[in-house]
Protein backbone atom coordinates (compact mmCIF):
# COMPACT_ATOMS: atom_id res chain seq x y z
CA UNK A 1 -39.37 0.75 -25.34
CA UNK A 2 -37.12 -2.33 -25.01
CA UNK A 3 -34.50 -0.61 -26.35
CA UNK A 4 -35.10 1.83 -23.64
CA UNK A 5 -35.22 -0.19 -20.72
CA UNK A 6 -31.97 -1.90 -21.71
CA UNK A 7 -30.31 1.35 -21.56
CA UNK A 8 -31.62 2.54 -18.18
CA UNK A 9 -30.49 -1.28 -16.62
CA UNK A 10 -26.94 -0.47 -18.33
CA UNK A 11 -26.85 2.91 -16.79
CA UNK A 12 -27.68 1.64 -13.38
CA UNK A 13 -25.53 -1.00 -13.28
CA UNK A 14 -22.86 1.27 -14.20
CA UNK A 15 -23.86 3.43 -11.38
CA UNK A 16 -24.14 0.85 -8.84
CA UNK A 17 -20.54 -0.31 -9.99
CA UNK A 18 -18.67 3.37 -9.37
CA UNK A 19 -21.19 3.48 -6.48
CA UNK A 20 -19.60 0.23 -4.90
CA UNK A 21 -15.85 0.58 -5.65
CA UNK A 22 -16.14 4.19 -4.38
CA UNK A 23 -17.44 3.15 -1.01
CA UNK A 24 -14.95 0.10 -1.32
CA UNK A 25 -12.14 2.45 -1.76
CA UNK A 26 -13.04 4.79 1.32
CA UNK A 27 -10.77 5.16 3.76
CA UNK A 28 -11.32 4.34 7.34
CA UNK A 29 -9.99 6.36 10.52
CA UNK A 30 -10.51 5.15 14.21
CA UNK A 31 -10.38 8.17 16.66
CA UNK A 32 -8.81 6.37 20.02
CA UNK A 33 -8.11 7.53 23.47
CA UNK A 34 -5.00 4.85 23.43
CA UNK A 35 -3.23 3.39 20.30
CA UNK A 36 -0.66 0.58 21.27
CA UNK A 37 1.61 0.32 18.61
CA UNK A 38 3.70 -2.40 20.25
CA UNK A 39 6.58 -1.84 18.41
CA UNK A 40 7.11 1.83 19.62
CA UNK A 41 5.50 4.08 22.53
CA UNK A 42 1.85 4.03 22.97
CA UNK A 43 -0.18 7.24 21.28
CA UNK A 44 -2.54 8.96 23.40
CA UNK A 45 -5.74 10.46 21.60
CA UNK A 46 -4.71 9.78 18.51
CA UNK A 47 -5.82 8.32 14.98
CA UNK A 48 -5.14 5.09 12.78
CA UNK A 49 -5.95 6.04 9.07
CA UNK A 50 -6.49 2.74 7.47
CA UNK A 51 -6.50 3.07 2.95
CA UNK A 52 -6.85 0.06 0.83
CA UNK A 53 -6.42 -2.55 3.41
CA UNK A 54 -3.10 -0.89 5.16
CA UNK A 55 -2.11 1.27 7.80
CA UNK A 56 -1.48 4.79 5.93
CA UNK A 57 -0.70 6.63 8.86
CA UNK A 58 -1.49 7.11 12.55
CA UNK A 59 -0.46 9.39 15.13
CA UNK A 60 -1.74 12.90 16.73
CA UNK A 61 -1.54 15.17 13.89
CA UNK A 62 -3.28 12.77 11.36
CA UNK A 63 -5.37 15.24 8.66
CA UNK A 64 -8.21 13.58 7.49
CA UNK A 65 -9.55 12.71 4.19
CA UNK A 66 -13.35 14.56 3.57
CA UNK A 67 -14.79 11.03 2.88
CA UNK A 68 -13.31 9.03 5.36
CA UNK A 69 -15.42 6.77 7.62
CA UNK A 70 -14.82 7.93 11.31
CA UNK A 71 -14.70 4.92 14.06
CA UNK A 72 -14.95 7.05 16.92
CA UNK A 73 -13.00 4.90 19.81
CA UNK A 74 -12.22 7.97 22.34
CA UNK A 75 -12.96 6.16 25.37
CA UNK A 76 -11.29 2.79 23.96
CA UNK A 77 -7.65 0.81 23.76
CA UNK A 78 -6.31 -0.16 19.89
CA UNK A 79 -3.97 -2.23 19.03
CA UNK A 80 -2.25 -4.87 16.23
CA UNK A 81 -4.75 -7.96 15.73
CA UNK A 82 -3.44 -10.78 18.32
CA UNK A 83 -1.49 -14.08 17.37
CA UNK A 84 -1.64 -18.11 18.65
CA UNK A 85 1.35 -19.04 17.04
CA UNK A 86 0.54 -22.86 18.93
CA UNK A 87 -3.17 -22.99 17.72
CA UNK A 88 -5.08 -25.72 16.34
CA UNK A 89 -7.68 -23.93 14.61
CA UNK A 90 -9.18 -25.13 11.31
CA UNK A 91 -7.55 -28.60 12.13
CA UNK A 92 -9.15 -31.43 13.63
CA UNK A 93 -7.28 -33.45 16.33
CA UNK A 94 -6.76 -36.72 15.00
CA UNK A 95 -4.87 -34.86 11.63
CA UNK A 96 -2.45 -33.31 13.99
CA UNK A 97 -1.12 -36.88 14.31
CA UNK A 98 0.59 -38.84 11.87
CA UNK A 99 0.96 -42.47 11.61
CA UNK A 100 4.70 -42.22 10.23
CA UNK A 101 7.54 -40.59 12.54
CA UNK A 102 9.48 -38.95 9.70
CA UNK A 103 7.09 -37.04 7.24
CA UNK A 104 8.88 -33.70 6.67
CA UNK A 105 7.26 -33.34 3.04
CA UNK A 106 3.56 -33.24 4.86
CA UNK A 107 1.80 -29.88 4.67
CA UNK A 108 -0.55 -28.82 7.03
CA UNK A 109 -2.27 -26.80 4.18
CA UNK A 110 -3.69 -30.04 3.35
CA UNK A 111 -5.46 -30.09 6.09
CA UNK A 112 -6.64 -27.03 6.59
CA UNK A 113 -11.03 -27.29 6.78
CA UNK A 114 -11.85 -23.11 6.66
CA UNK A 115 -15.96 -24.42 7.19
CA UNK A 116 -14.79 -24.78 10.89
CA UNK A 117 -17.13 -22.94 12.79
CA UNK A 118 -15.24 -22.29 16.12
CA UNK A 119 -12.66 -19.33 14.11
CA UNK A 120 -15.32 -17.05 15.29
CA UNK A 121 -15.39 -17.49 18.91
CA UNK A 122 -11.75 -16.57 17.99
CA UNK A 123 -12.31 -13.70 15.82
CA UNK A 124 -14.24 -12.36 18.82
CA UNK A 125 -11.14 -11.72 21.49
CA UNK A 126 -8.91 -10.30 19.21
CA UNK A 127 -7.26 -12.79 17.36
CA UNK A 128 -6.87 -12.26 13.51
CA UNK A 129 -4.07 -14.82 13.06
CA UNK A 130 -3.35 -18.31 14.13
CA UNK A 131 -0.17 -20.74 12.69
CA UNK A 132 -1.54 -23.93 12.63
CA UNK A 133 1.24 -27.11 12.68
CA UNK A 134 1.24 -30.45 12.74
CA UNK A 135 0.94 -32.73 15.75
CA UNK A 136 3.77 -34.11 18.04
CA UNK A 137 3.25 -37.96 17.71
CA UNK A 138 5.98 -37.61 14.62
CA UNK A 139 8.95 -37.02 15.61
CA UNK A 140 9.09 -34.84 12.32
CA UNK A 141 5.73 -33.94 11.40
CA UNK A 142 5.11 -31.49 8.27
CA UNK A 143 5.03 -27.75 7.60
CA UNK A 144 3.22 -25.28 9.97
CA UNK A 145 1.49 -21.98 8.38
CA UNK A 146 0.05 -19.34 9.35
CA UNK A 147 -3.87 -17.88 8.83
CA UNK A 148 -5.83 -15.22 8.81
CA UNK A 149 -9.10 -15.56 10.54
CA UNK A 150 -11.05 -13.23 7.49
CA UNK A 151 -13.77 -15.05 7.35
CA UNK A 152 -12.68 -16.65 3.69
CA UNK A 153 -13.80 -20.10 2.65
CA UNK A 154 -10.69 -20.13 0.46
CA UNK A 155 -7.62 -21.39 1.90
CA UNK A 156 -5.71 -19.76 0.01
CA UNK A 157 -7.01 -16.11 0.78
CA UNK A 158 -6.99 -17.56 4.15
CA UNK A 159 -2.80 -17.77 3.74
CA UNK A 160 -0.44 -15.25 5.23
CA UNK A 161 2.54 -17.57 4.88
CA UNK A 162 2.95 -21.15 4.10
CA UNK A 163 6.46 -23.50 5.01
CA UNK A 164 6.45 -21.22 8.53
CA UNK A 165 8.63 -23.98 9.67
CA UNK A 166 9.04 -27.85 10.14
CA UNK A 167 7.60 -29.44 13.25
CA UNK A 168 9.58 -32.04 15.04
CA UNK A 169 9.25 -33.22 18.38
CA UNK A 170 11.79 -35.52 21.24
CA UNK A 171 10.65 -36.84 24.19
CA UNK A 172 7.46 -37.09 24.23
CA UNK A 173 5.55 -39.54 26.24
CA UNK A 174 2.91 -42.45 25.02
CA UNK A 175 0.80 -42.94 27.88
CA UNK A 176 2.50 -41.35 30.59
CA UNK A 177 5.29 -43.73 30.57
CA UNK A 178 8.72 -42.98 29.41
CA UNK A 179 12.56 -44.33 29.21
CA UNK A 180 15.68 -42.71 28.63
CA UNK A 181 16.91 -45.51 25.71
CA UNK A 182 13.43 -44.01 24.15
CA UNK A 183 14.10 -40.51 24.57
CA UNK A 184 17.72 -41.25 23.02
CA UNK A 185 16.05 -42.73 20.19
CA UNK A 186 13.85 -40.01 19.71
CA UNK A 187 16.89 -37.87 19.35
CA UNK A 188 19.24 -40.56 17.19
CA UNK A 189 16.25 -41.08 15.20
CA UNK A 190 16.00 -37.09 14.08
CA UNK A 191 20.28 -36.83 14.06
CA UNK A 192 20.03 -39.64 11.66
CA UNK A 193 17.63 -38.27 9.56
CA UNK A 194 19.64 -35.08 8.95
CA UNK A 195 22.88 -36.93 8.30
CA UNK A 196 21.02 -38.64 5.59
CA UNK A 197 19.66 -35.93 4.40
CA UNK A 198 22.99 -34.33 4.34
CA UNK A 199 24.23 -37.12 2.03
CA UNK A 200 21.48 -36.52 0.04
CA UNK A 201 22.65 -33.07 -0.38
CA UNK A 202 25.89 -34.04 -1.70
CA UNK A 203 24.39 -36.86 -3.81
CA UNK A 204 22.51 -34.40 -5.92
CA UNK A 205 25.07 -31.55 -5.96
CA UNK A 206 27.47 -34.41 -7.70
CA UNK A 207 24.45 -35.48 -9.93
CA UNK A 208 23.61 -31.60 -11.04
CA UNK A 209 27.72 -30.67 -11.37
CA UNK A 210 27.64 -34.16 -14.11
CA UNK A 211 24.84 -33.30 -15.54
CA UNK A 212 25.99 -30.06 -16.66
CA UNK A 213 28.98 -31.57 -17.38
CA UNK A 214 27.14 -33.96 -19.99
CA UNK A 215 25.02 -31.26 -20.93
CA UNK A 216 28.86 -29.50 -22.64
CA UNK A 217 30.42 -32.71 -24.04
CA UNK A 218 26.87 -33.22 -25.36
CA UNK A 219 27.03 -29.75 -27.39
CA UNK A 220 30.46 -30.49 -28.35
CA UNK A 221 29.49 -33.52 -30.07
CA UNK A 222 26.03 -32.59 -31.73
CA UNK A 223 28.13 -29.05 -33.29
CA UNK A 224 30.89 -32.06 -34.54
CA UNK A 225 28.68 -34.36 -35.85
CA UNK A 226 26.81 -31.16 -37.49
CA UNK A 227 30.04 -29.87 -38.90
CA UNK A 228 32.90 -31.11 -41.62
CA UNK A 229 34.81 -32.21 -38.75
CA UNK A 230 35.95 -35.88 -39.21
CA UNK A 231 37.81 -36.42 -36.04
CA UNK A 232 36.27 -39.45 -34.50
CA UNK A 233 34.39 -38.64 -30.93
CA UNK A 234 33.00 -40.93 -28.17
CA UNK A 235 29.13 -39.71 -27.62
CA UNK A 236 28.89 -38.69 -23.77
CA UNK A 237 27.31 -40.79 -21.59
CA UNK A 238 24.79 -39.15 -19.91
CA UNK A 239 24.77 -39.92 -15.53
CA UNK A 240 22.42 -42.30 -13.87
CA UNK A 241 19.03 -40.56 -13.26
CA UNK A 242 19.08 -39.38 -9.43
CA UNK A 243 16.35 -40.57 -7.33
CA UNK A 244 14.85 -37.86 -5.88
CA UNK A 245 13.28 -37.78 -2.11
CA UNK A 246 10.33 -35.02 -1.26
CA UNK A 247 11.44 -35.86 2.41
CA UNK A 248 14.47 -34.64 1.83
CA UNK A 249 14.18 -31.55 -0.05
CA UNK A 250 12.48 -30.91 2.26
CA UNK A 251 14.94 -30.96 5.03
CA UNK A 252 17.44 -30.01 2.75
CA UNK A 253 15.45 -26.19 3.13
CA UNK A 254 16.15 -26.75 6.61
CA UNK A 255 19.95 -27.49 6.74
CA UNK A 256 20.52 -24.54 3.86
CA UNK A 257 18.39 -22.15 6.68
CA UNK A 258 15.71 -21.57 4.36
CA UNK A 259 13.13 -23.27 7.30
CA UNK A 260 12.90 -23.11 10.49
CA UNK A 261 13.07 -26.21 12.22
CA UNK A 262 10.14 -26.05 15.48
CA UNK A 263 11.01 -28.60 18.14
CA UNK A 264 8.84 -29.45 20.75
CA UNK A 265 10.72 -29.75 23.72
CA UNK A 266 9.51 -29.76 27.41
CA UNK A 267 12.09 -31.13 29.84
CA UNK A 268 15.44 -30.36 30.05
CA UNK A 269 16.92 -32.90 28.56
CA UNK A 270 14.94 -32.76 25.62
CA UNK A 271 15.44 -29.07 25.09
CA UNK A 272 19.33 -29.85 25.63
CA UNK A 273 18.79 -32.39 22.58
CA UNK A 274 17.19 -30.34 20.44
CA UNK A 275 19.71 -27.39 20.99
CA UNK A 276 22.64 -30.06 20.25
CA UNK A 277 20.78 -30.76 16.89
CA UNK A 278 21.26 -27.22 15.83
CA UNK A 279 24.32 -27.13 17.42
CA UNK A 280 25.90 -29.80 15.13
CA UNK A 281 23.91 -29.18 11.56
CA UNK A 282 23.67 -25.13 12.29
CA UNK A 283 19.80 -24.77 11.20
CA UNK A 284 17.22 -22.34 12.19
CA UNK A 285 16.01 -23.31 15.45
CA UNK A 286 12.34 -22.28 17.06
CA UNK A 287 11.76 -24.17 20.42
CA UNK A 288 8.45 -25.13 21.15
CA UNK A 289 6.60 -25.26 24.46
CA UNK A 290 9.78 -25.52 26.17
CA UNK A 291 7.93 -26.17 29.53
CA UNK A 292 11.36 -26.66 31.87
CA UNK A 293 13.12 -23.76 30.06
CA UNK A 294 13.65 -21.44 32.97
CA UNK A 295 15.49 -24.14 34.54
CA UNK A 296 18.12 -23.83 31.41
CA UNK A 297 17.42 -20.17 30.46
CA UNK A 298 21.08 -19.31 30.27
CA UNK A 299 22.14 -22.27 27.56
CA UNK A 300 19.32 -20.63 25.34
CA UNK A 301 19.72 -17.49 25.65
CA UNK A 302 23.64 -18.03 24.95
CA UNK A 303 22.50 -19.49 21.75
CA UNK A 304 19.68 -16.93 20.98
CA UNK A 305 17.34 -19.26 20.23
CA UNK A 306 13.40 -18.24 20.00
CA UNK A 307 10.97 -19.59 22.34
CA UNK A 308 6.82 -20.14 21.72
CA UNK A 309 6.18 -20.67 25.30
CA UNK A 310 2.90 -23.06 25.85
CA UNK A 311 0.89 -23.28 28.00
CA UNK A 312 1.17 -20.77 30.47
CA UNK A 313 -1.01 -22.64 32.19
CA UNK A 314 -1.90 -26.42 32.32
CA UNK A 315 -5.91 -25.80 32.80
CA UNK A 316 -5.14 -25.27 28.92
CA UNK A 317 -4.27 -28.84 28.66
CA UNK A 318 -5.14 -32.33 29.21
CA UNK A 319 -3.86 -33.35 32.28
CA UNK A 320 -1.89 -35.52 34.19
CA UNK A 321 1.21 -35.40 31.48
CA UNK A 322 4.68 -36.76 32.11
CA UNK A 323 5.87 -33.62 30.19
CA UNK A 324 4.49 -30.99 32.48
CA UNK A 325 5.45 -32.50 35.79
CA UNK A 326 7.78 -29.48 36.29
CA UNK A 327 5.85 -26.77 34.53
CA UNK A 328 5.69 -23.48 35.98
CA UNK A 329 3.84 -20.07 35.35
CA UNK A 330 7.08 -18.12 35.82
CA UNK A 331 8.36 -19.68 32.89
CA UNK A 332 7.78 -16.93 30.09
CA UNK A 333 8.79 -14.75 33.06
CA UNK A 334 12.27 -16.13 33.13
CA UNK A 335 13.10 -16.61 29.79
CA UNK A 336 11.79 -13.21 28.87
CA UNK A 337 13.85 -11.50 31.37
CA UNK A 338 17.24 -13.54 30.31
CA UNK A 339 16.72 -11.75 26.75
CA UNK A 340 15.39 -14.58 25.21
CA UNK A 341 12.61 -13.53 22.18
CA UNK A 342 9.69 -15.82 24.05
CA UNK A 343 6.00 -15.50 22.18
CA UNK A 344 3.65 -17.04 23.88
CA UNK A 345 0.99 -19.54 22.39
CA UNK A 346 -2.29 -21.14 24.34
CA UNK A 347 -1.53 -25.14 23.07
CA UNK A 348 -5.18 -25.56 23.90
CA UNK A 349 -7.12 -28.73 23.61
CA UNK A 350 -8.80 -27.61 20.48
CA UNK A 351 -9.03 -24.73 18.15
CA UNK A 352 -11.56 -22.57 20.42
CA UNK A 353 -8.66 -22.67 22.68
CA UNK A 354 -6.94 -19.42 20.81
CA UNK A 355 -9.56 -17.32 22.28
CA UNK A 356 -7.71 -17.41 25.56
CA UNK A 357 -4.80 -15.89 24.09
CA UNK A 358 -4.92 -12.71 26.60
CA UNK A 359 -5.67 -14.28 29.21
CA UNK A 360 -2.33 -16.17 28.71
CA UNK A 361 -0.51 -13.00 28.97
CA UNK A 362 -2.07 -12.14 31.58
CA UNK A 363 -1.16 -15.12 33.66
CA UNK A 364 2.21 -14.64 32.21
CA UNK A 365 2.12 -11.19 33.56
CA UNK A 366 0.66 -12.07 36.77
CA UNK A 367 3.96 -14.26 36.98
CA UNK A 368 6.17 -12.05 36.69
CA UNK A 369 7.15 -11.57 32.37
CA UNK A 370 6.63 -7.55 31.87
CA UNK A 371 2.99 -6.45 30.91
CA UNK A 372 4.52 -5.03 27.58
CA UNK A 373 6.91 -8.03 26.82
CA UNK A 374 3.18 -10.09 27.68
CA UNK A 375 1.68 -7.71 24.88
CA UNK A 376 4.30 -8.09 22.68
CA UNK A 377 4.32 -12.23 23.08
CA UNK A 378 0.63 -12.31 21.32
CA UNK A 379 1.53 -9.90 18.22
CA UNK A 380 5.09 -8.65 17.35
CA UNK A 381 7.60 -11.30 18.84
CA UNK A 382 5.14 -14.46 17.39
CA UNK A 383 5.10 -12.37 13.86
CA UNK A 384 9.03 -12.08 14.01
CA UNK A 385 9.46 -15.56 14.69
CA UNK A 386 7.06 -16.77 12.13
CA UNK A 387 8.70 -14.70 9.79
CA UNK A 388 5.54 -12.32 9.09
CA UNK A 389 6.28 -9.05 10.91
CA UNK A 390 6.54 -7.35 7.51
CA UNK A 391 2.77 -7.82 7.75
CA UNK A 392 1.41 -7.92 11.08
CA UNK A 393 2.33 -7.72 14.85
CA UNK A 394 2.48 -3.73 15.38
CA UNK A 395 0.64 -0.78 14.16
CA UNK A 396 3.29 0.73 11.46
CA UNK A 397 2.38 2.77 8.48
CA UNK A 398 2.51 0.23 5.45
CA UNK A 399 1.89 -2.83 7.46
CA UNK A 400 -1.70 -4.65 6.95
CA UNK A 401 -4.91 -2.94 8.83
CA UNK A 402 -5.50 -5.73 11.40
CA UNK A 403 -6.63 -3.85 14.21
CA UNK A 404 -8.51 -4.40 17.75
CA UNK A 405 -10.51 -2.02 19.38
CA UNK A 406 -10.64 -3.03 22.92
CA UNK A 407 -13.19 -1.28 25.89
CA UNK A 408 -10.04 -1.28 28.18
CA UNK A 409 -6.62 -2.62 28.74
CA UNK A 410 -5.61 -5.97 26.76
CA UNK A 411 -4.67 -7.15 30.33
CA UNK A 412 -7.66 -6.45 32.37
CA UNK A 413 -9.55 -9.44 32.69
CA UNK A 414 -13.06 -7.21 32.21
CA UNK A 415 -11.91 -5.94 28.92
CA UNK A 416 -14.02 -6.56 26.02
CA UNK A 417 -13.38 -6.95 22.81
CA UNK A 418 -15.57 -3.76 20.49
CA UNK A 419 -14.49 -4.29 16.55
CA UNK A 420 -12.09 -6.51 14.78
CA UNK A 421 -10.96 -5.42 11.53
CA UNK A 422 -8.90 -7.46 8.84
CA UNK A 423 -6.65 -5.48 6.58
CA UNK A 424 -9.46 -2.29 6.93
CA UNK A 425 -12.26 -4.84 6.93
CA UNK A 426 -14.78 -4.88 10.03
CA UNK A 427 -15.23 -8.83 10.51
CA UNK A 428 -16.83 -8.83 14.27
CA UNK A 429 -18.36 -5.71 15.59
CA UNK A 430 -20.37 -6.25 19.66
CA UNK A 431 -23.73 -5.42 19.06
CA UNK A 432 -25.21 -3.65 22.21
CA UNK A 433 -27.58 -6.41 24.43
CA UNK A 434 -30.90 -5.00 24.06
């Protein structure tokens, strides 16, 4: 009888196990009355056939597997999961902020708490990814990354991409007060620090090329001293050990173009600065916030640097600031229509902030940036600037199945968010009020 019973657990478990990785494997298909793709034309009653976690195919024609689950979405607006590419989700404040100004070797991974509550407030406007950096009290602060909001405890399963970029900041203000000779330093300071890393460079390009050099005359002499040969032979001396920096391997990745190097920047001077940096070393260059950039729209564009414009508005921010004395809502607007790639990012107070991610394109809409450059700010252009639009940002066959079902446009302010799914996962679904 024990014997018996053993057998009919086995065979259930078994069951249960087929049963389960069956209904893991189905597919999923959402029916909509409007598909924005983002990175082509919008479909019109089509379908998004989501296998495995991707996007398998969508379109008008889409045949459909007999055991797919149907979303039915007819009446409803779907599109790529939305970005904050200036979010400070999963952080708290005070390790934004480090105590030292030049800390390039920092990673923000380190930091990263995924028990923060708040990610679901997020989760619930749309927003499946966030890229979370270090603060702007450094004036180089550590490596940003990117998340996905899937509801993981793991930060690791949490990662889309880590080393996004290095944060650095110039001119910003303690208190409210400011001087030039400060603002210079700021800039000397970060100049000097890449010369010296530069030095660095060639330090340990010497120390490899006579190492390897050893490395031969060493061979030489063991075969020699192994062989008949009696031909006296100095021994090779091998090179003084070279003392390495994680600082400035670190910024070594930067000068070879290997990471982006995010500057915050908000007046014109500063942004001036930080486009003279790249100027003179030739890195990767992502400006960040970039508040006075309309007023300068034609130096960056000439250089075809990105932009993560933040905020679009100030009611985002702690105010007074010195830094946003000249801001202005037209500022996305401007660089936008200069053919500058310009994402746009909330900079909130704190990590609930991210949930007003639409409503920043729409103000930046409402200022004049085009509705579907606005659309494109929150999804494709921040994933092509982060370096993740092989992933996410658009709805493309092969890319990962984080999709939005919306009850109307992104834009309208009366739009609600209906289903979030992360790569063919539902993780927030609006229950009906009762």
């Amino acid at each position: 009888m024990t014997k018996f019973r053993s057998v009919v657990i086995i065979s259930s478990l078994l069951l249960l196990f087929i049963l389960t990785s069956a209904f893991g494997n189905q597919g999923i298909a959402i029916r909509a009355g409007h598909i924005l793709t983002i990175s082509d034309n919008p479909i019109e009653n089509g379908i998004v056939l989501i296998k495995d976690g991707k996007i398998e195919a969508l379109g008008q024609n889409v045949v459909l597997p007999a055991d797919v689950r149907l979303i039915d979405a007819n009446d409803k607006f779907v599109m790529p999961g939305l970005i904050d590419s200036q979010s400070r989700l999963f952080v708290m404040d005070r390790e934004l902020n480090e105590s030292r100004t030049i800390v390039p070797e920092l990673n923000i991974l380190d930091a990263i708490d995924p028990f923060i509550k708040e990610y679901r407030e997020v989760l619930a406007q749309g927003v499946t990814a966030v890229c979370v950096a270090p603060g702007s009290r450094g004036l180089i602060g550590g490596r940003s990354a990117v998340l996905k909001l899937n509801g993981s405890k793991n930060v690791d399963r949490m990662l889309l991409k880590a080393d996004v970029a290095v944060k650095a900041a110039v001119g910003m203000s303690t208190n409210n007060e400011f001087s030039s000779l400060t603002r210079l330093g700021h800039y000397s300071s970060i100049r000097e620090a890449l010369i010296a890393t530069k030095v660095y460079m060639q330090g340990k390009e010497k120390y490899e090329r006579e190492l390897a050099e050893y490395n031969r005359k060493k061979a030489e002499y063991e075969k020699k001293e192994s062989g008949k040969d009696t031909e006296k032979k100095e021994k090779p001396k091998r090179p003084a050990r070279f003392r390495t920096s994680p600082a400035n391997d670190v910024l070594a990745q930067v000068l070879r173009k290997e990471i982006p190097l995010q500057v915050e920047a908000h007046r014109v001077v500063d942004i001036l600065n930080a486009l003279r940096l790249a100027d003179e070393f030739g890195f990767s260059l992502i400006l960040d916030k970039c508040t006075e950039g309309y007023l300068i729209a034609d130096e960056i564009a000439r250089r075809k640097v990105p932009v993560i414009v933040g905020p679009v508005s100030t009611s985002f921010v702690d105010m007074p600031r010195l830094e946003y004395r000249k801001h202005d809502m037209s500022n996305a607007a401007v660089l936008s229509k200069k053919g500058i790639k310009a994402a746009l990012g909330v900079s909130g107070r704190d990590g609930a902030s991210s949930k007003f991610i639409t409503l920043a394109a729409a103000l930046a809409a409402a200022n004049g940036m085009n509705k579907d450059a606005a659309l494109r700010a929150i999804t494709l252009t921040p994933a092509e600037i982060l370096g993740v639009a092989d992933r996410i940002g658009s709805l493309e066959v092969g890319k990962d199945a984080d999709v939005v079902i919306m009850s109307g446009h992104p834009l309208d302010t009366l739009t609600q968010v209906e289903m979030v799914l992360i790569e063919g996962k539902v993780v927030f679904e609006r229950k009906a009020r009762q």
